[in-house]
Each structure stands twice: as C-alpha cells, then as structure tokens.
Protein backbone atom coordinates (compact mmCIF):
# COMPACT_ATOMS: atom_id res chain seq x y z
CA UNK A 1 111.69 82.41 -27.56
CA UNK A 2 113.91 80.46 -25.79
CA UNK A 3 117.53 81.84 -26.88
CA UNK A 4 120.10 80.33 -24.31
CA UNK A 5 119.35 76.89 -25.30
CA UNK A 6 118.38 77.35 -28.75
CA UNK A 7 121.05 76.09 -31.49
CA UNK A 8 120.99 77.69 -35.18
CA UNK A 9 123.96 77.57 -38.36
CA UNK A 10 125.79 81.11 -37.73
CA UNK A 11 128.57 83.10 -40.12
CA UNK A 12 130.94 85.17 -38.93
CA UNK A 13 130.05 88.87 -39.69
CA UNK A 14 132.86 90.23 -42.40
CA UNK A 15 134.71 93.57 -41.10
CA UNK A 16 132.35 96.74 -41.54
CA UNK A 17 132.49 99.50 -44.09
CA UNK A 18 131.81 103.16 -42.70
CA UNK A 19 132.19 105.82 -45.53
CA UNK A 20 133.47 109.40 -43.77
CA UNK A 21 131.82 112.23 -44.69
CA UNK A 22 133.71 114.59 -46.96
CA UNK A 23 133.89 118.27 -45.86
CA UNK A 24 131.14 119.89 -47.29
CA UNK A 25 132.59 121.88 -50.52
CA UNK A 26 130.50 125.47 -49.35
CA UNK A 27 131.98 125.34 -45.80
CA UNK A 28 135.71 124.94 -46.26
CA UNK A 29 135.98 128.40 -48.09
CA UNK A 30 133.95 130.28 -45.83
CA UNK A 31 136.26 128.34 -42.92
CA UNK A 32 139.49 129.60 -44.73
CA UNK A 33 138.39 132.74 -45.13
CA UNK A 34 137.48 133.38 -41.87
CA UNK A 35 141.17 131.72 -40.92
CA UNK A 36 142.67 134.14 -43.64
CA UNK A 37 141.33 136.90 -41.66
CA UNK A 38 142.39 136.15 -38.28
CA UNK A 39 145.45 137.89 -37.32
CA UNK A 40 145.91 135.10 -34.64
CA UNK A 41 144.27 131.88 -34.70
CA UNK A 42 144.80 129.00 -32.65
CA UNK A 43 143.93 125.61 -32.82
CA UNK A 44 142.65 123.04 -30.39
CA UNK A 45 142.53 119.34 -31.77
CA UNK A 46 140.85 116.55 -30.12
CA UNK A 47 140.57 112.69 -30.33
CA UNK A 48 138.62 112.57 -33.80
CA UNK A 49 141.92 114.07 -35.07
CA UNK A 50 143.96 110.67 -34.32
CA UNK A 51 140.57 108.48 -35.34
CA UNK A 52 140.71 110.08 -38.60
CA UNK A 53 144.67 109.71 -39.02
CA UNK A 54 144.37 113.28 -39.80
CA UNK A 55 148.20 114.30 -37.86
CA UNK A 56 149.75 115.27 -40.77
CA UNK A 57 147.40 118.10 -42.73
CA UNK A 58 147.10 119.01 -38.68
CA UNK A 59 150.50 120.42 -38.54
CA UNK A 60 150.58 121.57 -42.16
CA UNK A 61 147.71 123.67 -41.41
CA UNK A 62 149.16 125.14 -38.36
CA UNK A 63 152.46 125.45 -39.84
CA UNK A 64 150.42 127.32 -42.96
CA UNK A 65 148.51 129.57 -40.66
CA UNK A 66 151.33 130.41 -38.15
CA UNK A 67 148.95 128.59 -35.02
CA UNK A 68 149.80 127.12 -32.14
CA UNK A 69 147.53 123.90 -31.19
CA UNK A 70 146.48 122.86 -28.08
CA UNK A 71 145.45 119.39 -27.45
CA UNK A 72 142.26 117.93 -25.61
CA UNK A 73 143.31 115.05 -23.53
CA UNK A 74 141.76 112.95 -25.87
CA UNK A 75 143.94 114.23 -28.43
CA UNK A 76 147.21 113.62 -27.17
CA UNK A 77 149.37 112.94 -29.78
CA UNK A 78 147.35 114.93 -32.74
CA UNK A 79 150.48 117.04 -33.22
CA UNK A 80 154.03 115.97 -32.21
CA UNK A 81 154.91 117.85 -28.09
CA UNK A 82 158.45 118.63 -30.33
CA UNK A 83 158.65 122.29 -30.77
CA UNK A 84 157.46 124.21 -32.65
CA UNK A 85 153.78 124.80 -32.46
CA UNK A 86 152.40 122.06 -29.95
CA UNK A 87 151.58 123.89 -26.78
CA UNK A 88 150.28 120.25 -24.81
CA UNK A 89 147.51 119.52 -22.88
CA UNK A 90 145.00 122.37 -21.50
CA UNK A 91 142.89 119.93 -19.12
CA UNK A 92 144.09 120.58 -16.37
CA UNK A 93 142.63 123.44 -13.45
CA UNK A 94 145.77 125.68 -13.82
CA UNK A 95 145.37 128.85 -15.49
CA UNK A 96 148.13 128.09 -17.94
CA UNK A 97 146.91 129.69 -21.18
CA UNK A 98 145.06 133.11 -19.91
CA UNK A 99 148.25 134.99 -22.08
CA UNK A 100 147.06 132.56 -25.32
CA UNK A 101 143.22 133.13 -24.81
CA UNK A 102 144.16 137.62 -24.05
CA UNK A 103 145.84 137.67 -27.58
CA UNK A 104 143.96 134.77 -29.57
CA UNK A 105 141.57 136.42 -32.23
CA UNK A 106 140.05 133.01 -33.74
CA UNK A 107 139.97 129.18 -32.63
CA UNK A 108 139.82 126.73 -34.96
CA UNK A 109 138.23 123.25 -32.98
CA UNK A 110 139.18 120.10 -35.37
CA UNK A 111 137.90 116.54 -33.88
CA UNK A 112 136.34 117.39 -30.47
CA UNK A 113 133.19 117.78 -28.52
CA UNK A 114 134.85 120.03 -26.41
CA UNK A 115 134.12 117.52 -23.51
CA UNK A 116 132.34 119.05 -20.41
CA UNK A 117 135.90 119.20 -18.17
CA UNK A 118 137.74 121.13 -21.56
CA UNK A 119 134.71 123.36 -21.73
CA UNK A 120 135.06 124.09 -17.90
CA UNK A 121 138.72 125.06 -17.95
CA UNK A 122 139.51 126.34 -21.74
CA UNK A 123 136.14 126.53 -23.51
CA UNK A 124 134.95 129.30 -21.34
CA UNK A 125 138.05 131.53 -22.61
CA UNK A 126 137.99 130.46 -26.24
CA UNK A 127 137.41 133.91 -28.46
CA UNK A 128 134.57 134.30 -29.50
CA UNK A 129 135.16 133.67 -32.97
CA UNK A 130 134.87 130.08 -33.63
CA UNK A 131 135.25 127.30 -36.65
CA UNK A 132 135.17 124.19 -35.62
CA UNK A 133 135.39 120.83 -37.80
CA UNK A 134 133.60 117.63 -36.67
CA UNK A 135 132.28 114.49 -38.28
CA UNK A 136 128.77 114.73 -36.41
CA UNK A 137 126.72 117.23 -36.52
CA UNK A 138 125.27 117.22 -33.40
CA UNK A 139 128.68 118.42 -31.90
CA UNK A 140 128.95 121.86 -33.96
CA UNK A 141 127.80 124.92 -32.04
CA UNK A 142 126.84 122.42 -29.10
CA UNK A 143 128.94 124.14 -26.31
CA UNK A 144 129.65 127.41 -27.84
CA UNK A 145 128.35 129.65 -30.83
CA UNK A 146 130.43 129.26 -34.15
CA UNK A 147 131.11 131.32 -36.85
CA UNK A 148 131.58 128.48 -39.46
CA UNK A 149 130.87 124.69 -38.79
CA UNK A 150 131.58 121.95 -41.08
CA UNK A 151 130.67 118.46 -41.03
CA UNK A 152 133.28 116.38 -42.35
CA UNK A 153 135.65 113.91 -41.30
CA UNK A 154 138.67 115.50 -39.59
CA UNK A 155 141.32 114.40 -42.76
CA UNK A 156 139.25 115.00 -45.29
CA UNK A 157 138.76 118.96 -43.42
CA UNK A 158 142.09 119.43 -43.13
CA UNK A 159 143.32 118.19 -46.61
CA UNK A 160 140.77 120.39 -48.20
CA UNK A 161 141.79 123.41 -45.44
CA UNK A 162 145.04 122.84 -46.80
CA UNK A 163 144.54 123.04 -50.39
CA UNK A 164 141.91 125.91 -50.28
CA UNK A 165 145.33 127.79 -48.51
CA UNK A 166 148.04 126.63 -50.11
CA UNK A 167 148.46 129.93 -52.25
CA UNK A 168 148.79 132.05 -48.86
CA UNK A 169 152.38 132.92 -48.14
CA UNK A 170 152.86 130.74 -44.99
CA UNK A 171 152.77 132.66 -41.45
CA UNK A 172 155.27 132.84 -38.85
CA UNK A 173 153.92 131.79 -35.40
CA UNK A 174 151.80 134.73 -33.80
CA UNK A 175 152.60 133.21 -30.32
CA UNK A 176 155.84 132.58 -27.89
CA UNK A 177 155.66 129.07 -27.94
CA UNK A 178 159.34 128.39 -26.07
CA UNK A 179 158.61 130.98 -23.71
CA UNK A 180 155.26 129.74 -22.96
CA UNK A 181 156.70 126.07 -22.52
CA UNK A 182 159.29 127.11 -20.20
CA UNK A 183 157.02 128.89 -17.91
CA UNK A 184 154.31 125.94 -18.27
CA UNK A 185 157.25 124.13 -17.35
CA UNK A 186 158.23 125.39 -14.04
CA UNK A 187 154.15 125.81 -12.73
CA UNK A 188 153.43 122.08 -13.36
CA UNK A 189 157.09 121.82 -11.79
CA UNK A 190 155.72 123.75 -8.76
CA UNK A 191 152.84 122.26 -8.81
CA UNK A 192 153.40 118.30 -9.32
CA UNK A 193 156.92 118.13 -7.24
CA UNK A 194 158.16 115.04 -7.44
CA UNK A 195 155.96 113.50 -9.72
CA UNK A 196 157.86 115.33 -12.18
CA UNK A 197 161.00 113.98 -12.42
CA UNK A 198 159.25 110.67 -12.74
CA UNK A 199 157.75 111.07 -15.40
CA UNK A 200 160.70 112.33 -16.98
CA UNK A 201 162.37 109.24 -16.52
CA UNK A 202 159.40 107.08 -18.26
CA UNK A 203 159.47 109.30 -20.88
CA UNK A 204 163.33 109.54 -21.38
CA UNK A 205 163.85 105.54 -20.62
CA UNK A 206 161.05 104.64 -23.07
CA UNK A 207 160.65 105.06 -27.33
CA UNK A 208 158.71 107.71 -28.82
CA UNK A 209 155.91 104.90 -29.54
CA UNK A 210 155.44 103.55 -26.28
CA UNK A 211 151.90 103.23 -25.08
CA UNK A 212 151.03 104.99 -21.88
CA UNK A 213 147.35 103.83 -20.64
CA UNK A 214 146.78 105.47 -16.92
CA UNK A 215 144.52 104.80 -14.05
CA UNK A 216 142.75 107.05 -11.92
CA UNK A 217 145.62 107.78 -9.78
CA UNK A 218 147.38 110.93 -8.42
CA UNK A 219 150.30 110.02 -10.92
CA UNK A 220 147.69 109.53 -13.55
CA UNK A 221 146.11 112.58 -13.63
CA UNK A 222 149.12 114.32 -14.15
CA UNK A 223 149.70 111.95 -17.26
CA UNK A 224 147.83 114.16 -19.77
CA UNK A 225 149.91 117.30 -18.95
CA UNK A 226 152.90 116.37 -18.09
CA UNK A 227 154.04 113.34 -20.25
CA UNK A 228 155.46 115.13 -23.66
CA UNK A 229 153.64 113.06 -26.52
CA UNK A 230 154.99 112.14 -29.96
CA UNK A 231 152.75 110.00 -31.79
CA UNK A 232 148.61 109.39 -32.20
CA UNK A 233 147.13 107.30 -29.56
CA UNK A 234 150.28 106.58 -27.30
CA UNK A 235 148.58 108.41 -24.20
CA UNK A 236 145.26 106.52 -23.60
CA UNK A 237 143.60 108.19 -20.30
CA UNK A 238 140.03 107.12 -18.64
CA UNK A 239 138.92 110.69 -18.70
CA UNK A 240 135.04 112.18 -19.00
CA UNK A 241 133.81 108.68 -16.67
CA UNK A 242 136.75 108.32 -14.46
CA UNK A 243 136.61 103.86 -14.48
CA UNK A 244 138.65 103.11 -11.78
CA UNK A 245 140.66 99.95 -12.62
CA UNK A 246 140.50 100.92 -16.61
CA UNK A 247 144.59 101.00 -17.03
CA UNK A 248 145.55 97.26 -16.94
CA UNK A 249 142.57 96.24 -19.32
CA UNK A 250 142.99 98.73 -21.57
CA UNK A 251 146.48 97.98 -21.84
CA UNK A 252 145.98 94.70 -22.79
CA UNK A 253 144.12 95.67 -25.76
CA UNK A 254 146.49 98.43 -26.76
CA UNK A 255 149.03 95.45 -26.68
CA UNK A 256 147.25 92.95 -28.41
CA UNK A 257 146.01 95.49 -31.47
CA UNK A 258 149.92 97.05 -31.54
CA UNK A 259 151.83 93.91 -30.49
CA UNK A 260 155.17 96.07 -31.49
CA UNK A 261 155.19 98.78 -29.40
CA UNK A 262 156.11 99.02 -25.58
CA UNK A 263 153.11 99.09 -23.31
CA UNK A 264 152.74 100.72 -19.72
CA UNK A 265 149.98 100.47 -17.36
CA UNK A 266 150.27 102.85 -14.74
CA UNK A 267 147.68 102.37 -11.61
CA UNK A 268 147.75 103.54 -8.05
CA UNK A 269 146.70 100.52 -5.64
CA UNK A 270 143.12 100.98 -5.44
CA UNK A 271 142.75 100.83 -9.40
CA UNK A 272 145.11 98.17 -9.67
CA UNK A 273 143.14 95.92 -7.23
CA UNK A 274 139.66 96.94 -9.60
CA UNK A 275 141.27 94.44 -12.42
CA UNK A 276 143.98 92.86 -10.42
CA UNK A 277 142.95 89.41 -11.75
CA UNK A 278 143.85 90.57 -15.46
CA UNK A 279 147.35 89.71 -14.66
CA UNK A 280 147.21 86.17 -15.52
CA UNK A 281 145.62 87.52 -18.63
CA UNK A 282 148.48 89.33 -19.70
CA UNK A 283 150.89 86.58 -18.58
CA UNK A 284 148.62 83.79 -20.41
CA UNK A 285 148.98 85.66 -23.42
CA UNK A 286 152.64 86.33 -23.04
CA UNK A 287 151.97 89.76 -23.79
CA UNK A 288 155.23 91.81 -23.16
CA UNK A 289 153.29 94.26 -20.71
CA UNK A 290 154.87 96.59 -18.30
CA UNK A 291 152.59 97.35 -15.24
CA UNK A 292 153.50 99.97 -12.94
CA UNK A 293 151.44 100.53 -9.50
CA UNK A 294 151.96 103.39 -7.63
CA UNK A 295 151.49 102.21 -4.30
CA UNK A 296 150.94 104.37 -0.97
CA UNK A 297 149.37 101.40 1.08
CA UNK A 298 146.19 103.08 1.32
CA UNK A 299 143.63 100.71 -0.39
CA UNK A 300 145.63 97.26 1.19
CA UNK A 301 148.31 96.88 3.55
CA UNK A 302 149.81 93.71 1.67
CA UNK A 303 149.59 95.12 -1.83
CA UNK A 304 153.46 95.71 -1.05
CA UNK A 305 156.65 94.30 -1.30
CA UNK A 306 156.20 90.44 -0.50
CA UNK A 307 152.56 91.19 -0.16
CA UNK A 308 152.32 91.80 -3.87
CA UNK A 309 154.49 89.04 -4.52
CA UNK A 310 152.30 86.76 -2.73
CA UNK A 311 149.48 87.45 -4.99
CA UNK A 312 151.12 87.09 -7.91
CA UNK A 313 151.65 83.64 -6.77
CA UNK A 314 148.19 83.23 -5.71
CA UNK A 315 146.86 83.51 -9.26
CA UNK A 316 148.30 79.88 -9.44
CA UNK A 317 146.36 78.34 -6.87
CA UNK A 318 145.18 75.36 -8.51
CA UNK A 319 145.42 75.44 -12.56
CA UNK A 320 149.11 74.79 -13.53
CA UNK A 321 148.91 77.73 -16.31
CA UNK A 322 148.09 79.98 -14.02
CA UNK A 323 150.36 79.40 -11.24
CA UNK A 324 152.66 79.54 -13.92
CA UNK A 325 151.28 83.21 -14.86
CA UNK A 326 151.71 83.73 -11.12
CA UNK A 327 155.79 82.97 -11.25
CA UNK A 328 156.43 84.66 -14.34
CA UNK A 329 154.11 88.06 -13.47
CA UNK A 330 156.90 88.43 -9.92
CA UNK A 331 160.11 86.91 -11.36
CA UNK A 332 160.07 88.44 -15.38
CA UNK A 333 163.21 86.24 -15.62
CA UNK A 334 162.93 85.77 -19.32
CA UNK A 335 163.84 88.69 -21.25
CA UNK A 336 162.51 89.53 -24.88
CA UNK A 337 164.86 91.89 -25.42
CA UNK A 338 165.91 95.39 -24.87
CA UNK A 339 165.73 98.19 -26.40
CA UNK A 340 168.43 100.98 -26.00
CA UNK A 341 167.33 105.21 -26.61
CA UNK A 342 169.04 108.23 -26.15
CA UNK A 343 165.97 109.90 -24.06
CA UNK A 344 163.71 111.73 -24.66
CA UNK A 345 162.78 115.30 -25.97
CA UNK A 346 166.08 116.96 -23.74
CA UNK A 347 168.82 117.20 -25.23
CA UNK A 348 172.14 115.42 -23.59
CA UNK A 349 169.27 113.45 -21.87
CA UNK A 350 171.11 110.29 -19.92
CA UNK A 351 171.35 106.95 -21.77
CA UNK A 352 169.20 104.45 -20.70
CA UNK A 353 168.24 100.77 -20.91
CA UNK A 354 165.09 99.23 -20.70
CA UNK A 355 164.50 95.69 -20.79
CA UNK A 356 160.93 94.23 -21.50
CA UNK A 357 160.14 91.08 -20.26
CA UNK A 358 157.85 88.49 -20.62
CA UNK A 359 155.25 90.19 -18.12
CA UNK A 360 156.55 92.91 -15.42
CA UNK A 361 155.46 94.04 -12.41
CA UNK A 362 156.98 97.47 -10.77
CA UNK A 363 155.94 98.34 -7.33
CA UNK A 364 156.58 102.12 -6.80
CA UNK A 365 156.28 103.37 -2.78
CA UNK A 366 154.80 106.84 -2.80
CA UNK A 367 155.26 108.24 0.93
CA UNK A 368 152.83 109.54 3.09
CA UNK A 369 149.73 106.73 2.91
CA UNK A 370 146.49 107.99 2.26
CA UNK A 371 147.26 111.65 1.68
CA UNK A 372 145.91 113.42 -1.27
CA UNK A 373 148.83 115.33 -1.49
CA UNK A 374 150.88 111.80 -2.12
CA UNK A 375 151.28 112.93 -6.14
CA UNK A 376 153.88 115.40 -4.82
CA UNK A 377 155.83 112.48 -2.68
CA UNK A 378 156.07 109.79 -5.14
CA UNK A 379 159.10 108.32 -5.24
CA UNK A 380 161.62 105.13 -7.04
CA UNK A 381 162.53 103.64 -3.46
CA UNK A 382 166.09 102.18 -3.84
CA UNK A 383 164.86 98.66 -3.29
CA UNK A 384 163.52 98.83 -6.44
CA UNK A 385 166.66 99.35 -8.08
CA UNK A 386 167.16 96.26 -9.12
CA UNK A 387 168.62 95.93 -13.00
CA UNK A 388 172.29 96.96 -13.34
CA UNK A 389 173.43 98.84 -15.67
CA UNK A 390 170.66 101.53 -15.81
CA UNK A 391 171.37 105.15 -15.19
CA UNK A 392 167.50 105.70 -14.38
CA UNK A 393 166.05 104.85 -11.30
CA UNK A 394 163.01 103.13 -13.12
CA UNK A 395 162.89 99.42 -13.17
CA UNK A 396 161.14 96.42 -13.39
CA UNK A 397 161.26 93.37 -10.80
C-alpha cells in the first residue's frame, strides 16, 4: 500500500477521554491506618502529583499528619518551597537528609516511580515501612517492598486519605524543618558558590509562576535543588534521559500551552547550539520567551558577544520573516510590558524590574572555559548590565 501518495477524506480526531482510577475503597483504610500508626511519617511526592492536580489534599495531608514532603525532581512544585513542611528537592548526590531518613518511621510515596537516580540517592534510605500511591500498577513495590499499595489516581488518593483522617486531631510537625533548611542552605551554598546567588536573583526578579525549563548545563543541574518552587509544573528539567538541547524546545511549548506566564530557557552553549535554530521559532511566533545561555566558550568560540549576535542575524539570510526573527531575537526593542515584584521567598528581598520583550536573548560569561568546575564561577559580567533602573544584575539584551 502505497501511503505517501495516496489521498483519502480525513476528520480531525475530537480531544480524548481517560477516566482515572479511583483509589481502591479496601486500600485507603489499611493506608491510613498504617499512617495513624507512624509516629513519624514523611512524604515524598513526585510528578503524577502535579498531573493529577492533586497539590492541594497534598499539603492537607501533610499538614493532617504532621509530615514533611520531599519532592522528586519531577515533582517540583507538588507542595509550595514556603515553609512549613516542604523540605525541596532530594536528587541531588549530597547527603542532605541522612538526619530525616535516622528518625523517619514510615514514607508515604504519592505520584512517583521512584526514578532510578531518586532510588540511588534517597530510595536506598527510605524506612522500611512503605505506602506508596500510584495510578499504575506496575510501579507499586517495583523498587522497594511496601507495606500498603494502592492504585489510584494521585487526587482521588489523597482526597479519600484525607477524609478517611479527618477525625484525627491534626499533628504538629515531627521534624525541624527551619533548621534543616538553613543547614541545606549553607551545603548547597558551599557547594554551588556562585551559582547561588544567581539563582537567587532569577528567582527574586521573576513571579511565583514563572516557568523555568533547564538544559543540561552546570547551572541546570543545580536547578532542581536550588531554585525554591511555588507552583505545579513551573520547574520543567530533562532529567532520567539527559536530551541535550531539550530547554529552548520545551520552552516553547510551555509558552504556547501557558501563554500568561513568564518563560525561561536556561542552556549552557553546547545545549543551546543542539536547537539553536528554534529561535526564529520563538520569534515567528512572537512568543514573549526569555532565553538565557550560560556561556563558557567551550562548545564555540563565536557563540559570544558579537558572535552570538551575528547568528541571530544569520537566521535572516534570505526569507524576510526570518531575518526579521534574526533582528528582533538580538535587539528585543519592543517591550510587552513589565512586570514589577517584591522578590522572592526572603523577606526585605530588593525590588526589582523585569521587562519581557518580544523575544530575548541573555548571554551570561561563566569564567574558566571548559572546566567542570565552571558551575562555581558563573557570573552576570557587567557588560551585560544593560537595562537601567534594575537593582539585579540579571538582564536581557
């Protein structure tokens, strides 16, 4: 059968209709029960907890049972980083929660396979009591033995969690949370040196709902643990496959299915070059994206400074739109808008402006080319201070 050429009457296919499983009506009270009877439980929610829009019976049930929750990095954003139970992101190789997994009597998994990296660093040192919560079945007891699994969608789990508890007197928090934060804090401080403090600035310059979609850069892999996280799906990271180039593309999507919110792609060269040509995308659309590349000269010399500005015009060569795209990507002379915050999650954080324009491009020098220990050298260059009036040293050219 000869396809390509072939010519047939077509409909579009309507929108699909999945039913989610309900929780099944035997497991949740042998899952409450067993959360009853943990002195201190914990919780660790992954991605299926945003899919499901499950955020709010997440922190009920944690503010019920008195747990903190930790967050895969697929689940950034399941609970609010805002004090008081959210203890962040536990990807990372640092041995950040041995005090949590010492004391922890019970975790309760909601929403994730416990992906093989999680299992690595945190599944290991889960207790050895277990419930976990997921809508396929395959996924219960796959990485580690549980004491009660249920098969249910994450909301419907958690409603019913919540209901089958909501006689308990509600439970102070078992665990330090401010004092673990604080020491968290200054590790990831030691550890990540200068990539801290920009990071801080994104997150202080930008609105709760911004959209953060990283690369597979030295910046980027900080991302998941250091960038406090307010709302579902606003930290989108390539993790598990590690796609190179994945930042710019996926933030074009993000931006064209949540055309409201602020959107930041944040590459190192080498990723940004993967999808490079996805620029006159974004400008063709007239998208409002912010692209930051973190740039340490290693992958191209001329990926810098007029270099960079010199491709941006060559996406024009030829086709008036894009050599349009091409002026409009370097220049961003044709504001939207701005949008004003008070900073972040610190209090007395610095007022800041941020204007987002048509398209942006940021170049940001990171010192010392080609070393792996660049993530600690990053840096906002003062020739990239280029919009007045900002108190931050990020910007957009």
């Amino acid at each position: 059968m000869d396809v390509q050429t072939g010519e047939a009457d077509i409909g579009n296919l309507g929108p699909g209709v999945f039913p989610r499983p309900g929780a099944d009506p035997r497991g949740i009270p042998q899952a409450a029960a067993a959360l009853r009877s943990a002195r201190a439980p914990f919780i660790f929610a992954g991605g299926g907890v945003e899919s499901a829009s499950a955020t709010a019976p997440l922190a009920r049930l944690a503010e019920a049972l008195g747990a903190p929750v930790v967050t895969s990095v697929f689940g950034r954003g399941a609970i609010s980083d805002r004090p008081p139970l959210a203890l962040g992101d536990g990807w990372g190789r640092l041995s950040l929660y041995e005090e949590l997994f010492t004391q922890a009597e019970l975790v309760l998994v909601v929403g994730s396979r416990i992906d093989v990296v999680s299992d690595a660093n945190l599944g290991a040192r889960f207790p050895a009591r277990m419930v976990q919560v997921d809508i396929d079945p395959r996924v219960i007891g796959q990485r580690r033995r549980v004491e009660v699994g249920v098969v249910a969608d994450a909301a419907s789990a958690l409603e019913a969690l919540c209901a089958e508890l909501a006689g308990d007197a509600a439970r102070a928090c078992w665990f330090d949370v401010g004092e673990f934060l604080a020491r968290k804090h200054a590790v990831l401080r030691d550890h990540a040196g200068e990539v801290v403090p920009i990071i801080e600035d994104l997150r202080a310059a930008l609105p709760d709902d911004t959209i953060f979609v990283d690369d597979l850069t030295l910046v980027g892999y900080w991302m998941p643990l250091l960038m406090p996280t307010f709302e579902p799906r606003t930290l989108i990271h390539p993790g598990t496959y590690g796609t190179l180039g994945y930042s710019l593309p996926a933030a074009i999507g993000a931006k064209l299915a949540c055309p409201k919110q602020l959107v930041v792609s944040l590459s190192g060269d080498g990723g940004f070059l993967f999808t490079v040509q996805e620029l006159a995308t974004a400008r063709s659309l007239d998208l409002g994206l912010i692209v930051v590349v973190f740039n340490d000269n290693a992958c191209h010399p001329h990926l810098s400074g007029p270099g960079l500005q010199r491709a941006a015009h060559r996406l024009g060569s030829g086709e008036p739109g894009l050599r349009k795209a091409g002026r409009g990507l370097w220049r961003a002379r044709a504001p939207r808008g701005a949008v004003r915050t008070e900073g972040g999650c610190a209090p007395g954080a610095r007022r800041r402006w941020v204007v987002a324009p048509r398209s942006a491009l940021c170049s940001v020098g990171v010192r010392q080319p080609g070393s792996l220990d660049a993530v600690s050298q990053a840096t906002w260059p003062q020739r990239h201070r280029r919009i007045s009036g900002m108190s931050s040293p990020f910007s957009v050219m």
